[in-house]
C-alpha atoms as a PDB file:
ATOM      1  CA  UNK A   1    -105.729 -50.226  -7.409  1.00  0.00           C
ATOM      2  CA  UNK A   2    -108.236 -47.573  -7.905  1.00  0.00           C
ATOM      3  CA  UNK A   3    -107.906 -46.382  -4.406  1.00  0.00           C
ATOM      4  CA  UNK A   4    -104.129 -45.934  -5.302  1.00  0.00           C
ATOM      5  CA  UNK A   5    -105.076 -44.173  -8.685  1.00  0.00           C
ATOM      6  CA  UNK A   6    -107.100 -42.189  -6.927  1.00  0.00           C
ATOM      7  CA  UNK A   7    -104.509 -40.975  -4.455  1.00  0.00           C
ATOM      8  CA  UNK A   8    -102.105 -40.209  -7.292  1.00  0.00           C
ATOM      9  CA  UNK A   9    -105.045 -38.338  -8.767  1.00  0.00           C
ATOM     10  CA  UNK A  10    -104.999 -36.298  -5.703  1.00  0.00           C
ATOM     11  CA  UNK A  11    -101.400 -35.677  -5.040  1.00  0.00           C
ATOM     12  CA  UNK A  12    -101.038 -34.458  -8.978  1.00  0.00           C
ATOM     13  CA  UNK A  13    -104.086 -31.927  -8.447  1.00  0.00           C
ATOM     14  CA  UNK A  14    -102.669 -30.720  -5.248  1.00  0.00           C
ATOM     15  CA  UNK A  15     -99.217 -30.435  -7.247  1.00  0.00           C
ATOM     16  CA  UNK A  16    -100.696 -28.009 -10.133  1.00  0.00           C
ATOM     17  CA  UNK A  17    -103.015 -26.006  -7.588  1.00  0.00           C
ATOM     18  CA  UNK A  18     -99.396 -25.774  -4.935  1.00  0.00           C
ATOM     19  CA  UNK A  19     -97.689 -24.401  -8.672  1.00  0.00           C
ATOM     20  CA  UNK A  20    -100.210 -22.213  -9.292  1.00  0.00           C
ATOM     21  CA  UNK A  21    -100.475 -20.514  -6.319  1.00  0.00           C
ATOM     22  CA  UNK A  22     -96.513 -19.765  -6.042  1.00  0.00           C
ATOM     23  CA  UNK A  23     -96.737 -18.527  -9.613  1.00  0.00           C
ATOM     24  CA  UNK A  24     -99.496 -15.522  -8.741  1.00  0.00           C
ATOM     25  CA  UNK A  25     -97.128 -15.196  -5.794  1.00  0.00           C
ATOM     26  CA  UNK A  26     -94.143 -14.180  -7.402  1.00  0.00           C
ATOM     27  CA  UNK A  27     -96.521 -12.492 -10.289  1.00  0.00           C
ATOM     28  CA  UNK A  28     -97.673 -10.436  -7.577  1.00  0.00           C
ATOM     29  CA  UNK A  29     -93.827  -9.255  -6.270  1.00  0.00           C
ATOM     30  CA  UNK A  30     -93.127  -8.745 -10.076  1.00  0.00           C
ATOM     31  CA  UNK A  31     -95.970  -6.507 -10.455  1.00  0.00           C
ATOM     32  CA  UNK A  32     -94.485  -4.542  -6.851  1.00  0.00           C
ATOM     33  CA  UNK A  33     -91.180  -4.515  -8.623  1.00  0.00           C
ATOM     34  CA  UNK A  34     -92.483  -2.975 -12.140  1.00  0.00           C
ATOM     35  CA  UNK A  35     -94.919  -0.433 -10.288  1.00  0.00           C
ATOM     36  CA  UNK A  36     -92.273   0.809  -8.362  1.00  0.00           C
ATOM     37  CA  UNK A  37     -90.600   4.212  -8.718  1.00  0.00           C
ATOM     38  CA  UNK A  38     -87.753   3.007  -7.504  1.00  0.00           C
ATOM     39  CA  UNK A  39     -86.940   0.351  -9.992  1.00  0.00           C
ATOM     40  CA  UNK A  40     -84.544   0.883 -12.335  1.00  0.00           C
ATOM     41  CA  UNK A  41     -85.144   0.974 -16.132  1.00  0.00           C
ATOM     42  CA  UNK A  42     -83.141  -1.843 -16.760  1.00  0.00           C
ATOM     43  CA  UNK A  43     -84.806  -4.180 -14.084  1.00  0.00           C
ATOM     44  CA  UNK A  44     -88.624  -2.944 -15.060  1.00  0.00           C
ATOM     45  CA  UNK A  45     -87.408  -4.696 -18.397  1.00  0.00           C
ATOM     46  CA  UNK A  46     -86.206  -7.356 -16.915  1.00  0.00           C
ATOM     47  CA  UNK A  47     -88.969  -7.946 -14.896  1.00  0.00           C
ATOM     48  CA  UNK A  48     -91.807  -7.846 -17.567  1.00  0.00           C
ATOM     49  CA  UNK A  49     -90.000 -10.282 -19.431  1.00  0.00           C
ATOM     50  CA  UNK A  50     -89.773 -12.634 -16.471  1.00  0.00           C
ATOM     51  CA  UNK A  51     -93.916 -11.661 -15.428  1.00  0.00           C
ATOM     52  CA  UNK A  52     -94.298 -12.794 -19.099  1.00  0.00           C
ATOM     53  CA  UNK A  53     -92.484 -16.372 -18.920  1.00  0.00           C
ATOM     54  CA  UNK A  54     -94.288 -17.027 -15.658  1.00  0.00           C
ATOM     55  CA  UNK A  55     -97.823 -16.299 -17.411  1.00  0.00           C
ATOM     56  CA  UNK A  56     -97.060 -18.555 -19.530  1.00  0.00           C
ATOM     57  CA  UNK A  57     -96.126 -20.951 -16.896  1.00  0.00           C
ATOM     58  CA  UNK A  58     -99.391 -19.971 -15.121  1.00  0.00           C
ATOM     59  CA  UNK A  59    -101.514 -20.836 -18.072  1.00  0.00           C
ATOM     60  CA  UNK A  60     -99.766 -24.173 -18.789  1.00  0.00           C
ATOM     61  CA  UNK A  61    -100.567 -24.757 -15.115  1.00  0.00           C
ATOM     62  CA  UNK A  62    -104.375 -23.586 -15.226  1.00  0.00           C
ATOM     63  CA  UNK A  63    -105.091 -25.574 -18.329  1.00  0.00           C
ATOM     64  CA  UNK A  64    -104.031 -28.674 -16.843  1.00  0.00           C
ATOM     65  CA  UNK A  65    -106.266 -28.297 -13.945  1.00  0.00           C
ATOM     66  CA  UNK A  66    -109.009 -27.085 -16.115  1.00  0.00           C
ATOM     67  CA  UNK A  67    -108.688 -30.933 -18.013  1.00  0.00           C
ATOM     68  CA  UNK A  68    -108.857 -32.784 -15.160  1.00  0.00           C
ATOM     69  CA  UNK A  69    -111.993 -30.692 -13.986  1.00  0.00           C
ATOM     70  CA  UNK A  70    -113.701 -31.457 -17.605  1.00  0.00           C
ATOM     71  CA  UNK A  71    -112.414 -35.235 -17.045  1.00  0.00           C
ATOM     72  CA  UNK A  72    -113.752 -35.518 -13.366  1.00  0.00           C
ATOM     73  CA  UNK A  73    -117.292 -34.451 -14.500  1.00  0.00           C
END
């Protein structure tokens, strides 16, 4: 049972850290996309809010791992 707990244990950690990554991903493109001289007004609005929602996201996603760090020490 433990070996199967610690599987699951693995596969969840692998989960948040997969998440993670394709959040600073598309943070990244959003960032492009705002920078851009070529974006429009309306999208550089639209975009901040979505860079905003995935932060939020992102942190969600970095505080989970950062309890399961604390909990494997």
């Amino acid at each position: 049972m433990d070996e199967l707990n610690d599987i699951l244990r693995r596969l969840w950690v692998s989960d948040l850290q997969a998440r993670r990554e394709l959040l600073e991903i598309q943070r990244d493109a959003l960032m492009c996309e705002i920078t851009s001289p070529l974006t429009s007004q309306n999208r550089r609005k639209e975009a901040f809010v979505l860079r905003d929602e995935l932060m939020s996201q992102w942190a969600k996603v970095v505080e989970e791992l950062n309890i399961y760090d604390r909990k494997s020490v």
